[in-house]
Protein backbone atom coordinates (compact mmCIF):
# COMPACT_ATOMS: atom_id res chain seq x y z
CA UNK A 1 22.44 4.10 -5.76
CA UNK A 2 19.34 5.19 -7.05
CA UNK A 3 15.70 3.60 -7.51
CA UNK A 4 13.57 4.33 -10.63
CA UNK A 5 9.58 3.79 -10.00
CA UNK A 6 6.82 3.84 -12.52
CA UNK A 7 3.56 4.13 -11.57
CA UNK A 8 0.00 4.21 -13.51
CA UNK A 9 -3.45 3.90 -13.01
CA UNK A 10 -3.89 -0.10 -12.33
CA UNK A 11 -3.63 -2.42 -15.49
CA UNK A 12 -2.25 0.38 -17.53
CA UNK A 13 1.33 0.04 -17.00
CA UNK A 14 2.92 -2.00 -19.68
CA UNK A 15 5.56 -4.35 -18.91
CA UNK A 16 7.10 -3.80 -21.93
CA UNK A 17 8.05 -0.32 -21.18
CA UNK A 18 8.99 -0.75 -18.01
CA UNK A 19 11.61 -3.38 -19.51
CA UNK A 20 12.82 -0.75 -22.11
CA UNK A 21 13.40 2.04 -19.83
CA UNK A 22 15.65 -0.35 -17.41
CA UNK A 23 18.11 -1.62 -21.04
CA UNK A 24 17.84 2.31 -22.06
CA UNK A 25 19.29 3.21 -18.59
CA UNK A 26 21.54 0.17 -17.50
CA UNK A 27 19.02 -0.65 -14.59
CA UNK A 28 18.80 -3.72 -12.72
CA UNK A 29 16.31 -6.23 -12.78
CA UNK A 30 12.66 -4.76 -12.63
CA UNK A 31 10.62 -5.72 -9.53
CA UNK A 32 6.57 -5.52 -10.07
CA UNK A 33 5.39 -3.81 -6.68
CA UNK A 34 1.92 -4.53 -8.28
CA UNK A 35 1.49 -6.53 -11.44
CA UNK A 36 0.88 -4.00 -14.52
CA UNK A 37 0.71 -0.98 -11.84
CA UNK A 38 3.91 0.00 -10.25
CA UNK A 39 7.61 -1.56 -10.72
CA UNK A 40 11.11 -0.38 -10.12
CA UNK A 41 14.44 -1.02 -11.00
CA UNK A 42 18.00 0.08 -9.19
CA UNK A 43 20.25 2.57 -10.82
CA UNK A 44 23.92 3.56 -10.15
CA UNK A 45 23.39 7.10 -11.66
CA UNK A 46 20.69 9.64 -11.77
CA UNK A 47 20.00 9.61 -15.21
CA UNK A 48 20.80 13.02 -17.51
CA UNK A 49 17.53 12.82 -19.45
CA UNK A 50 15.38 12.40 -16.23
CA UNK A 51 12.97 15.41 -17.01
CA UNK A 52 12.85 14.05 -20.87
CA UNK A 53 11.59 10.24 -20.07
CA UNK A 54 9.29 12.45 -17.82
CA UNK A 55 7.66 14.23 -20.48
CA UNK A 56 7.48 11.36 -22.63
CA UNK A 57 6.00 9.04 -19.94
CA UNK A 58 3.49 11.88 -18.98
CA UNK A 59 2.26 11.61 -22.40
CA UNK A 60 1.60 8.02 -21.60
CA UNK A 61 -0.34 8.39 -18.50
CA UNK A 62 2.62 6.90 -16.07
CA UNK A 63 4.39 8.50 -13.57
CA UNK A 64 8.41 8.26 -12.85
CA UNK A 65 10.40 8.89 -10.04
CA UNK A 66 14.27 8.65 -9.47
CA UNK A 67 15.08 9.31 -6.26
CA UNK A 68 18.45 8.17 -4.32
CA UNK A 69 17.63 4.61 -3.00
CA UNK A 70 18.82 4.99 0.92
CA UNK A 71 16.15 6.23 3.06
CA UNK A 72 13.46 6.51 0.72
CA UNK A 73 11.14 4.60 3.47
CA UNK A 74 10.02 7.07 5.88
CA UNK A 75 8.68 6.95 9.28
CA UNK A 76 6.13 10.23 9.24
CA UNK A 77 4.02 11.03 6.59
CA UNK A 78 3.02 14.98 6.92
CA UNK A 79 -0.64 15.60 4.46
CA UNK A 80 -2.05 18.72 3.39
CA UNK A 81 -6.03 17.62 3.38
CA UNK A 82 -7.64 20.12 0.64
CA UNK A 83 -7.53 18.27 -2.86
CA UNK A 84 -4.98 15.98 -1.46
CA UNK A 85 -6.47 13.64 0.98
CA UNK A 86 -10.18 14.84 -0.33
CA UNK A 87 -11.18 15.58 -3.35
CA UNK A 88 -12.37 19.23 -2.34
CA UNK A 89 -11.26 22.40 -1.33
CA UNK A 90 -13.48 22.61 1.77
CA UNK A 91 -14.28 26.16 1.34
CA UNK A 92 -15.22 26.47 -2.16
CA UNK A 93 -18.29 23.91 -0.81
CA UNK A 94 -18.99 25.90 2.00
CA UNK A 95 -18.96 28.74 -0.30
CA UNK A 96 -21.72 26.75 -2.86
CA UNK A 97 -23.99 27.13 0.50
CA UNK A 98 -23.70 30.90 0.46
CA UNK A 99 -24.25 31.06 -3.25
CA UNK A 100 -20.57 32.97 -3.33
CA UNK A 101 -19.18 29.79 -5.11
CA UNK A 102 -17.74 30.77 -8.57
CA UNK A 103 -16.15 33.95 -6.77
CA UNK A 104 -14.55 31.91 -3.94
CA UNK A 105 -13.25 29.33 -6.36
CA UNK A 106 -11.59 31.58 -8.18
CA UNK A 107 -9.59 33.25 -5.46
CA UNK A 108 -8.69 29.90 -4.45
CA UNK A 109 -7.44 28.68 -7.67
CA UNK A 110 -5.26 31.53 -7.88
CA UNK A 111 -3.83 31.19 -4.25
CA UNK A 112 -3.12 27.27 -4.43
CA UNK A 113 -1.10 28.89 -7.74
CA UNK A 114 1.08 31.38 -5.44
CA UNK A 115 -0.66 34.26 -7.26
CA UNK A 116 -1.59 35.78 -4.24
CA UNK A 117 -0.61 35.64 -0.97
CA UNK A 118 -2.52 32.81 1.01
CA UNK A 119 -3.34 34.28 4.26
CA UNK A 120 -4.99 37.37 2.56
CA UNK A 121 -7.30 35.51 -0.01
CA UNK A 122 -7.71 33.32 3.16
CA UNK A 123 -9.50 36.46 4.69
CA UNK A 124 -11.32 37.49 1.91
CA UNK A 125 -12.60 33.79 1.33
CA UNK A 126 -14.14 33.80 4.79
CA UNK A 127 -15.60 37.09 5.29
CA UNK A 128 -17.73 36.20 2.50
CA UNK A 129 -19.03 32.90 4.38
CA UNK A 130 -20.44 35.20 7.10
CA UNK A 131 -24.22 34.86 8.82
CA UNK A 132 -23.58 31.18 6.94
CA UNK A 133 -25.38 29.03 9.26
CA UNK A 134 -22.68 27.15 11.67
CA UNK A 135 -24.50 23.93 11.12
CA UNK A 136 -24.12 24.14 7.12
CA UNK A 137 -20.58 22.40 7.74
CA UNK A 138 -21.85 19.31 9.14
CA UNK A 139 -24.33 19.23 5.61
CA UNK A 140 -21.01 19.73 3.58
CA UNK A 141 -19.27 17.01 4.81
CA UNK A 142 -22.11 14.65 4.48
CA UNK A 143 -22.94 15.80 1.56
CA UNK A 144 -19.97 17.16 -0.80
CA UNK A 145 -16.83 15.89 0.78
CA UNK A 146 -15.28 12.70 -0.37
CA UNK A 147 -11.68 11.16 0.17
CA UNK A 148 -8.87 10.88 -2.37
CA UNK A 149 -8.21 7.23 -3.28
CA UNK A 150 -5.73 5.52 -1.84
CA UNK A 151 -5.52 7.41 1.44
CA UNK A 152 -6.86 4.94 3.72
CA UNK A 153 -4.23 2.59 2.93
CA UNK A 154 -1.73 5.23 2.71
CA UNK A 155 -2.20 6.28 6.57
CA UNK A 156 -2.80 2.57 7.65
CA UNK A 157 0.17 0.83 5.94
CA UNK A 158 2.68 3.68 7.36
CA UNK A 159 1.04 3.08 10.58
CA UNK A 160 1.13 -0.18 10.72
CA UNK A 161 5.06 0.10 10.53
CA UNK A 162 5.77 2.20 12.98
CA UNK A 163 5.54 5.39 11.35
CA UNK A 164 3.20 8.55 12.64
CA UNK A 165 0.79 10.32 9.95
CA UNK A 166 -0.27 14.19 10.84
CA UNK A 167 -2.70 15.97 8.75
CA UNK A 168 -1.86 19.68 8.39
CA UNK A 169 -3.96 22.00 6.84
CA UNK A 170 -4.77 25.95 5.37
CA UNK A 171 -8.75 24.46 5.53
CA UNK A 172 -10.80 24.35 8.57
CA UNK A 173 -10.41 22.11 12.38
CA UNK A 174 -13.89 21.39 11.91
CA UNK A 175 -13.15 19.52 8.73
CA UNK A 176 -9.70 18.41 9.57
CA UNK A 177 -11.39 16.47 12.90
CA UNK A 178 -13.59 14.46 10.93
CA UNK A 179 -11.12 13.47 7.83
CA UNK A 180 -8.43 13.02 10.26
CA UNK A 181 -10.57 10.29 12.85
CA UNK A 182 -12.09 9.08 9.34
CA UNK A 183 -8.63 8.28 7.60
CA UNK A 184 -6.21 7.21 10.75
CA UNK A 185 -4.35 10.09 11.48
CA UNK A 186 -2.48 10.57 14.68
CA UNK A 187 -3.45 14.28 14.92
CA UNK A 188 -4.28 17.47 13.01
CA UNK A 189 -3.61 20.85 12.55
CA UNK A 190 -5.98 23.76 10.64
CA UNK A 191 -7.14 26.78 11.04
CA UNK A 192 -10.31 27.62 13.22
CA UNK A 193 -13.59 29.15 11.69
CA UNK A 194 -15.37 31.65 14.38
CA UNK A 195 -18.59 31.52 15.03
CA UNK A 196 -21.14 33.31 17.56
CA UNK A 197 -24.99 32.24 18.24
CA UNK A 198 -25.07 29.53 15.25
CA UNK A 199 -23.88 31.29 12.66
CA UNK A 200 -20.05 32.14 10.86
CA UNK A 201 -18.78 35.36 11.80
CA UNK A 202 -17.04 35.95 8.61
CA UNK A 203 -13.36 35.76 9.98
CA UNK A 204 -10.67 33.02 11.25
CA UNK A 205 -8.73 32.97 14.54
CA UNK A 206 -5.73 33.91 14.45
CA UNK A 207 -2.61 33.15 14.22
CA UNK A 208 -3.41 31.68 10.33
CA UNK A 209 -2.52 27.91 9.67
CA UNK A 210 -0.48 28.95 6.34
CA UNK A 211 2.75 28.01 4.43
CA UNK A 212 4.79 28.67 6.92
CA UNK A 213 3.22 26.86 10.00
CA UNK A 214 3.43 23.92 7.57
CA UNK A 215 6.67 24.07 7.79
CA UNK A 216 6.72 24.95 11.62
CA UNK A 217 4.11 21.56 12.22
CA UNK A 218 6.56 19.63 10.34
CA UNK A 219 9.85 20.91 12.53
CA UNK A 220 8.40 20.66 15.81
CA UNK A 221 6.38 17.30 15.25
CA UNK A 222 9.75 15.54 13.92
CA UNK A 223 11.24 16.79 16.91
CA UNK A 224 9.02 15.68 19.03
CA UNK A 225 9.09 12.40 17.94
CA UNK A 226 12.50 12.46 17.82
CA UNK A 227 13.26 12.05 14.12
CA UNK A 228 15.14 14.45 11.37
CA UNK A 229 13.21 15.94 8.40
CA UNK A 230 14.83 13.36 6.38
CA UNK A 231 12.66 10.83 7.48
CA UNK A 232 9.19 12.62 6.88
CA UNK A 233 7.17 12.07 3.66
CA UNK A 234 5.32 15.01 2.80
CA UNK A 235 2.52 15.63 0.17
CA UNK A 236 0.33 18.26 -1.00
CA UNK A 237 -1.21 20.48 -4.03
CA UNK A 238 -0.82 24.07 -3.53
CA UNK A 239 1.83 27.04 -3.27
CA UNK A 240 1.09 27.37 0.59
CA UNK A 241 2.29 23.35 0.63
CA UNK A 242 5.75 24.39 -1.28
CA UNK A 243 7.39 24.99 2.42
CA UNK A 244 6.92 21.89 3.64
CA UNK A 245 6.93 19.44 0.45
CA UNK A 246 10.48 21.13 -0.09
CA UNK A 247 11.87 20.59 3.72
CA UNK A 248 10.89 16.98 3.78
CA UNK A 249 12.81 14.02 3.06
CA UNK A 250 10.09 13.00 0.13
CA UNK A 251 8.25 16.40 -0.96
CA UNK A 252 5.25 14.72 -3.28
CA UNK A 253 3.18 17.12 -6.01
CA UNK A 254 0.19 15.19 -6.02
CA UNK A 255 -2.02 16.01 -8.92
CA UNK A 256 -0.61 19.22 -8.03
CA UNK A 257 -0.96 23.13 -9.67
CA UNK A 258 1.68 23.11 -12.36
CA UNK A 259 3.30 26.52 -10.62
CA UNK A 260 3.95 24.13 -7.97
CA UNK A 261 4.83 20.89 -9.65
CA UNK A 262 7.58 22.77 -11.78
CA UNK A 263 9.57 23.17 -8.07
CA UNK A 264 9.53 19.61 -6.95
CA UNK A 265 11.29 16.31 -8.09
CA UNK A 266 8.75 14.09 -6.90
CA UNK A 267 5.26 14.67 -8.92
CA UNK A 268 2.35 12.05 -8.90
CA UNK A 269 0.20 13.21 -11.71
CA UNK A 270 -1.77 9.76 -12.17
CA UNK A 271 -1.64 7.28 -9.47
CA UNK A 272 -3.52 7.99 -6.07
CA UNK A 273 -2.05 8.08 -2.76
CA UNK A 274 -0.96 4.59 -2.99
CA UNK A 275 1.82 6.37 -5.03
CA UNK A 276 3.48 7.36 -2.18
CA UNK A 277 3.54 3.60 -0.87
CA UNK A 278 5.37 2.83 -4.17
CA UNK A 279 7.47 5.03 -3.90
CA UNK A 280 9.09 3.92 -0.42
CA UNK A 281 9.41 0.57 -2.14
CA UNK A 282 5.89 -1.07 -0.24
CA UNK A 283 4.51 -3.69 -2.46
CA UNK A 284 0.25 -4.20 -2.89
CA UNK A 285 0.70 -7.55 -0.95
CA UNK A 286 2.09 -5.44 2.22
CA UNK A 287 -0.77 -2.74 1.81
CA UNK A 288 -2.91 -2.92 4.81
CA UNK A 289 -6.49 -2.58 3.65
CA UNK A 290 -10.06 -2.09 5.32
């Protein structure tokens, strides 16, 4: 068995089309997970025109998902942080302090892309922060950094039934500590920017937080735990996130770089993190909420 879910922006989704998707494909009864937001409907097959409806839905500002309907509620939820659970890349701001900001931008545009390899640009990035003054990163998050919608509710709701979120990311601990105690997670993992007398030293410790130890956080925090990689829920934006998005049990694109949508089932191109609450079949009413 299989679940369909459509989701749009809230009051956008039309019930209408909802209803002629589920006679088009034989599905059962629709079930509103939030009135003229997100419903679903059970399906015996995966349909053969999947990727088709997807385009055409796209077009319409809703997302759909078909995804087999056993085990689609997970227990971990595993989040890159960089234009995922924020709206920034952290150091593209940083780099607006230093005045390097077009320059850095682009590099990191064209590794989230899988242009270039990650760690590298990851160098280059920082060596061009250096003499920054250290305390420039508490002004950034005051000033520039702000959360992706829906993730509070996202972390609390999984939480709140049973399940253990970990924030992994290619960014920086000292932005990773702060979003992480700010959103609920259980812990984090990032790379560390080095510093000496107040000021950036232009360089990262090592060994670098990249695509790989994304998958390695997800491995050995599952094990630890105590659960398989089919229960983990995984989402993120960027090539370096591919590892881990693809080893999960749920691997979500979320508004994600279209070199790294095109290689997962599971894209979220206009709902918010509350997507991924939809997806494991959590209706609004169950969201738990500030």
């Amino acid at each position: 068995m299989f679940t369909a879910t459509l989701i749009a922006a809230p009051g956008t989704l039309d019930p209408a089309l909802v209803e002629n998707l589920r006679n088009a494909w034989g599905g059962g009864d629709a079930q509103w997970l939030c009135p003229d937001e997100a419903a679903e409907f059970a399906l015996t097959r995966m349909p053969e025109n999947r990727w088709q409806v997807w385009d055409d839905l796209q077009k319409l500002r809703v997302d759909l998902v078909v995804q087999p309907q056993a085990g689609r509620r997970k227990t971990m939820l595993l989040a890159d942080m960089d234009s995922t659970m924020i709206e920034q890349e952290c150091i593209d701001e940083l780099a607006e302090e230093a005045g390097v900001g077009d320059h850095v931008r682009a590099i990191t545009a064209r590794a989230m892309n899988g242009e270039i390899d990650f760690e590298g640009a990851l160098i280059e990035r920082v060596g061009l922060l250096k003499g920054l003054s250290e305390s420039i990163i508490a002004k950034v998050l005051a000033e520039r950094i702000t959360f992706m919608p829906g993730g509070r509710a996202l972390v609390a709701t999984m939480r709140a039934n049973g399940g253990h979120a970990a924030l992994v990311s290619g960014g920086f601990t000292a932005f990773t500590a702060r979003v992480a105690g700010a959103l609920g997670f259980d812990e984090h993992r990032a790379n560390t920017l080095l510093a000496d007398n107040g000021q950036l030293t232009g360089d990262v410790a090592r060994p670098i937080l990249g695509r790989q130890a994304k998958v390695e956080a997800l491995e050995q925090i599952a094990a630890r735990l105590g659960l398989s990689e089919a229960d983990v829920i995984a989402v993120g934006d960027g090539a370096n996130d591919l590892g881990m998005l693809g080893r999960a049990g749920t691997g979500v694109a979320l508004h994600a770089k279209p070199s790294v949508a095109a290689e997962c089932d599971v894209r979220i191109n206009h709902g918010d993190l509350t997507a991924l609450l939809y997806l494991q079949g959590y209706a609004r009413t169950e969201f738990v909420t500030d």
